[in-house]
C-alpha atoms as a PDB file:
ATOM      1  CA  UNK A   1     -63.079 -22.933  39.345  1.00  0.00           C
ATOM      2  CA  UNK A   2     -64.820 -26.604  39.415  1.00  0.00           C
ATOM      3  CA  UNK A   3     -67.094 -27.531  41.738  1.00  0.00           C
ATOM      4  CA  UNK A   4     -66.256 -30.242  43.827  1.00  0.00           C
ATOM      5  CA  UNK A   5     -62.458 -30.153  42.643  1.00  0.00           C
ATOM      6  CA  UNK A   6     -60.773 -29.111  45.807  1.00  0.00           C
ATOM      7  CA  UNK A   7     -61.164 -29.994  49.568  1.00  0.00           C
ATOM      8  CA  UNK A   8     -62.900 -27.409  51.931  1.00  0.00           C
ATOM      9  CA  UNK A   9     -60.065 -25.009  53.340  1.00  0.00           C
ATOM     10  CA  UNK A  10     -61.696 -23.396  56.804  1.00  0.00           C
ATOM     11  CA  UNK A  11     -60.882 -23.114  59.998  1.00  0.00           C
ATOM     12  CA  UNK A  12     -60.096 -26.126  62.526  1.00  0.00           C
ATOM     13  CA  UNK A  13     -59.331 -26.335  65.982  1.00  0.00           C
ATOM     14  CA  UNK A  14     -56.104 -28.120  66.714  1.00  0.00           C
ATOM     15  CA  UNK A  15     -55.743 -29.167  70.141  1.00  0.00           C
ATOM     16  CA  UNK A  16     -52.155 -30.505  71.594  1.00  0.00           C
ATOM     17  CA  UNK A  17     -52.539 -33.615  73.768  1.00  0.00           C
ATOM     18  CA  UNK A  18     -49.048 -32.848  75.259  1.00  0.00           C
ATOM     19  CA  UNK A  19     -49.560 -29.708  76.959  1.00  0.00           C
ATOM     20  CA  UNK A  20     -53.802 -28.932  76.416  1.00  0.00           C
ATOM     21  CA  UNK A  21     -53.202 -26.145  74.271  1.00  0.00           C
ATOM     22  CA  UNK A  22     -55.165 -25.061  71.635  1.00  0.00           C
ATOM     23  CA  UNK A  23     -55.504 -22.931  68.150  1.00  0.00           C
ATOM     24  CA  UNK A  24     -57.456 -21.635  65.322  1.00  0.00           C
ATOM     25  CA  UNK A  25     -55.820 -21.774  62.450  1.00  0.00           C
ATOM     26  CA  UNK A  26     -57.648 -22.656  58.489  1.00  0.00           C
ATOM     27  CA  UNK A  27     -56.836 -25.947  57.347  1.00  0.00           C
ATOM     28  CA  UNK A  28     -58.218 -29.191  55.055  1.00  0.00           C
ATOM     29  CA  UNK A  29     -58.454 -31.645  57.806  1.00  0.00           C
ATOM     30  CA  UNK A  30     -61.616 -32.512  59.178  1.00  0.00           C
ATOM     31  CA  UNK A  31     -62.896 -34.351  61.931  1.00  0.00           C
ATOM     32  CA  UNK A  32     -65.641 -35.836  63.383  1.00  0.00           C
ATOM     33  CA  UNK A  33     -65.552 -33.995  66.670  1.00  0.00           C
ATOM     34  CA  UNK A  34     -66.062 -30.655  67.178  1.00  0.00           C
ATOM     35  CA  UNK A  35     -65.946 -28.343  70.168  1.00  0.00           C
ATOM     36  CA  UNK A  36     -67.442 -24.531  70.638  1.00  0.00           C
ATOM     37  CA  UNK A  37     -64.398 -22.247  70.209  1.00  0.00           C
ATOM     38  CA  UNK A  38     -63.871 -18.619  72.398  1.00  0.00           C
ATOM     39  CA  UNK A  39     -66.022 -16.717  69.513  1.00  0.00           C
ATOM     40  CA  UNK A  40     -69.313 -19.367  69.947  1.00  0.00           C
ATOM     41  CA  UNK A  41     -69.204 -21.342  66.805  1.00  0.00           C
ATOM     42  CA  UNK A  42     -68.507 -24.780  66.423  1.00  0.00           C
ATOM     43  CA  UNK A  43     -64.945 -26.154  64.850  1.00  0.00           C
ATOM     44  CA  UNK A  44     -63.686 -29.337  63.955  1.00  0.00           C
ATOM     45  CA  UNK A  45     -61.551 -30.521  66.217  1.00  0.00           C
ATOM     46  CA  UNK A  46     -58.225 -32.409  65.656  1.00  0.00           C
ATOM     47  CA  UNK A  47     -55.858 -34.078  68.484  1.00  0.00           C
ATOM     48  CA  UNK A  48     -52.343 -33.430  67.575  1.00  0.00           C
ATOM     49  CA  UNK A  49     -49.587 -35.299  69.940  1.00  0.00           C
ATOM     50  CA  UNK A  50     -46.982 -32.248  69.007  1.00  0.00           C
ATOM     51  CA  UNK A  51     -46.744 -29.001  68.316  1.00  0.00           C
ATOM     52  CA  UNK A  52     -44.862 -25.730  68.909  1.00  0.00           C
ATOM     53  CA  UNK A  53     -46.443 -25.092  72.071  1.00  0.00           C
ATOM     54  CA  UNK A  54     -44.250 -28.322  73.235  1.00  0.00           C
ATOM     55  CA  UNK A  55     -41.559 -29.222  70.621  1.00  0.00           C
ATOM     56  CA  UNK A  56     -38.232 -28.967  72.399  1.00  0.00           C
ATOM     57  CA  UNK A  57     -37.012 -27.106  69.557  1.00  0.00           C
ATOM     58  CA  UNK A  58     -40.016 -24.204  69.848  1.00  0.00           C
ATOM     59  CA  UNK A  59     -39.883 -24.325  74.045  1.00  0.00           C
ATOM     60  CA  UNK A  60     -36.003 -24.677  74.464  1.00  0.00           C
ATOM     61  CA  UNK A  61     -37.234 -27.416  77.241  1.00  0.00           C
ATOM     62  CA  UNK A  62     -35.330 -30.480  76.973  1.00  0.00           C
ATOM     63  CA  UNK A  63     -36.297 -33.680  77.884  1.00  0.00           C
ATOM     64  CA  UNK A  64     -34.059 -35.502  80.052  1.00  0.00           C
ATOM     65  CA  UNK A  65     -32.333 -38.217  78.768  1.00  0.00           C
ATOM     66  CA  UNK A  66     -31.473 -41.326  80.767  1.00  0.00           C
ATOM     67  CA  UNK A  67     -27.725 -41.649  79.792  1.00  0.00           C
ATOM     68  CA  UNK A  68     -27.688 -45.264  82.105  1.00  0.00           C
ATOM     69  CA  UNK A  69     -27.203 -48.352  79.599  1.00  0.00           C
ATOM     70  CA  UNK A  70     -30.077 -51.023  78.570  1.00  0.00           C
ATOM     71  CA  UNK A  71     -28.439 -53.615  80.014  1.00  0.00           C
ATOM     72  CA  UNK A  72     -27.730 -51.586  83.615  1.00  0.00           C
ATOM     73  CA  UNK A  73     -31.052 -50.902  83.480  1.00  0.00           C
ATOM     74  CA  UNK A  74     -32.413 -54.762  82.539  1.00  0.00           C
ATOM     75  CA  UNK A  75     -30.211 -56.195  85.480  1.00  0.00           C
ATOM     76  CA  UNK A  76     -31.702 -53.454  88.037  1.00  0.00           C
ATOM     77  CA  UNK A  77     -35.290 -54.343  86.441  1.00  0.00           C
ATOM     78  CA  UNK A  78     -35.256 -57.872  86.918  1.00  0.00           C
ATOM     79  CA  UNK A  79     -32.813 -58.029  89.997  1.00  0.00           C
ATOM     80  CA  UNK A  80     -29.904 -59.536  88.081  1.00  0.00           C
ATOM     81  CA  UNK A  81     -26.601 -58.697  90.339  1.00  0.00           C
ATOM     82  CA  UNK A  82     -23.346 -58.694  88.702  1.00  0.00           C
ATOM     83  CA  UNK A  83     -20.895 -62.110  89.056  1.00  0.00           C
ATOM     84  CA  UNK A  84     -17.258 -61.066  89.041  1.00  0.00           C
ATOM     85  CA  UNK A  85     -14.906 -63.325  88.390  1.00  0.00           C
ATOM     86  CA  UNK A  86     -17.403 -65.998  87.047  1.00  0.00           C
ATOM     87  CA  UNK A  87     -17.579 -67.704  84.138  1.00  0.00           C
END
């Protein structure tokens, strides 16, 4: 194998901003923060926004969708009442 050909594969801390979990797992990202994992050592650490531990599709939690129309919800914003029978 060359040297210096591929990326460093090792392990990474991946930490999910959604619900503060986190896991080991190896990987080719890096980072410039680290943080002392369960075991002692230091790992990279990486700030993911989603991941199985809160995808929908993993947790079978769904997030509640507002079914109430943009413009219903414009007019209650800014106070707009509805004119029948204007023109």
């Amino acid at each position: 194998m060359k040297k210096q050909l591929h990326p460093r594969y090792d392990y990474v801390i991946f930490r999910d901003t959604s619900c503060n979990r986190m896991f080991r797992i190896r990987s080719t990202c890096t980072s410039k923060e680290s943080i002392v994992w369960e075991d002692g050592n230091t790992y990279p650490l990486i700030n993911v926004d989603v991941s199985s531990a809160s995808h929908p599709m993993y947790t079978g939690k769904q997030r509640e969708v507002n079914s109430e129309g943009r413009i219903a919800r414009f007019n209650k914003r800014f106070g707009f009442a509805a004119h029948k029978g204007e023109k």
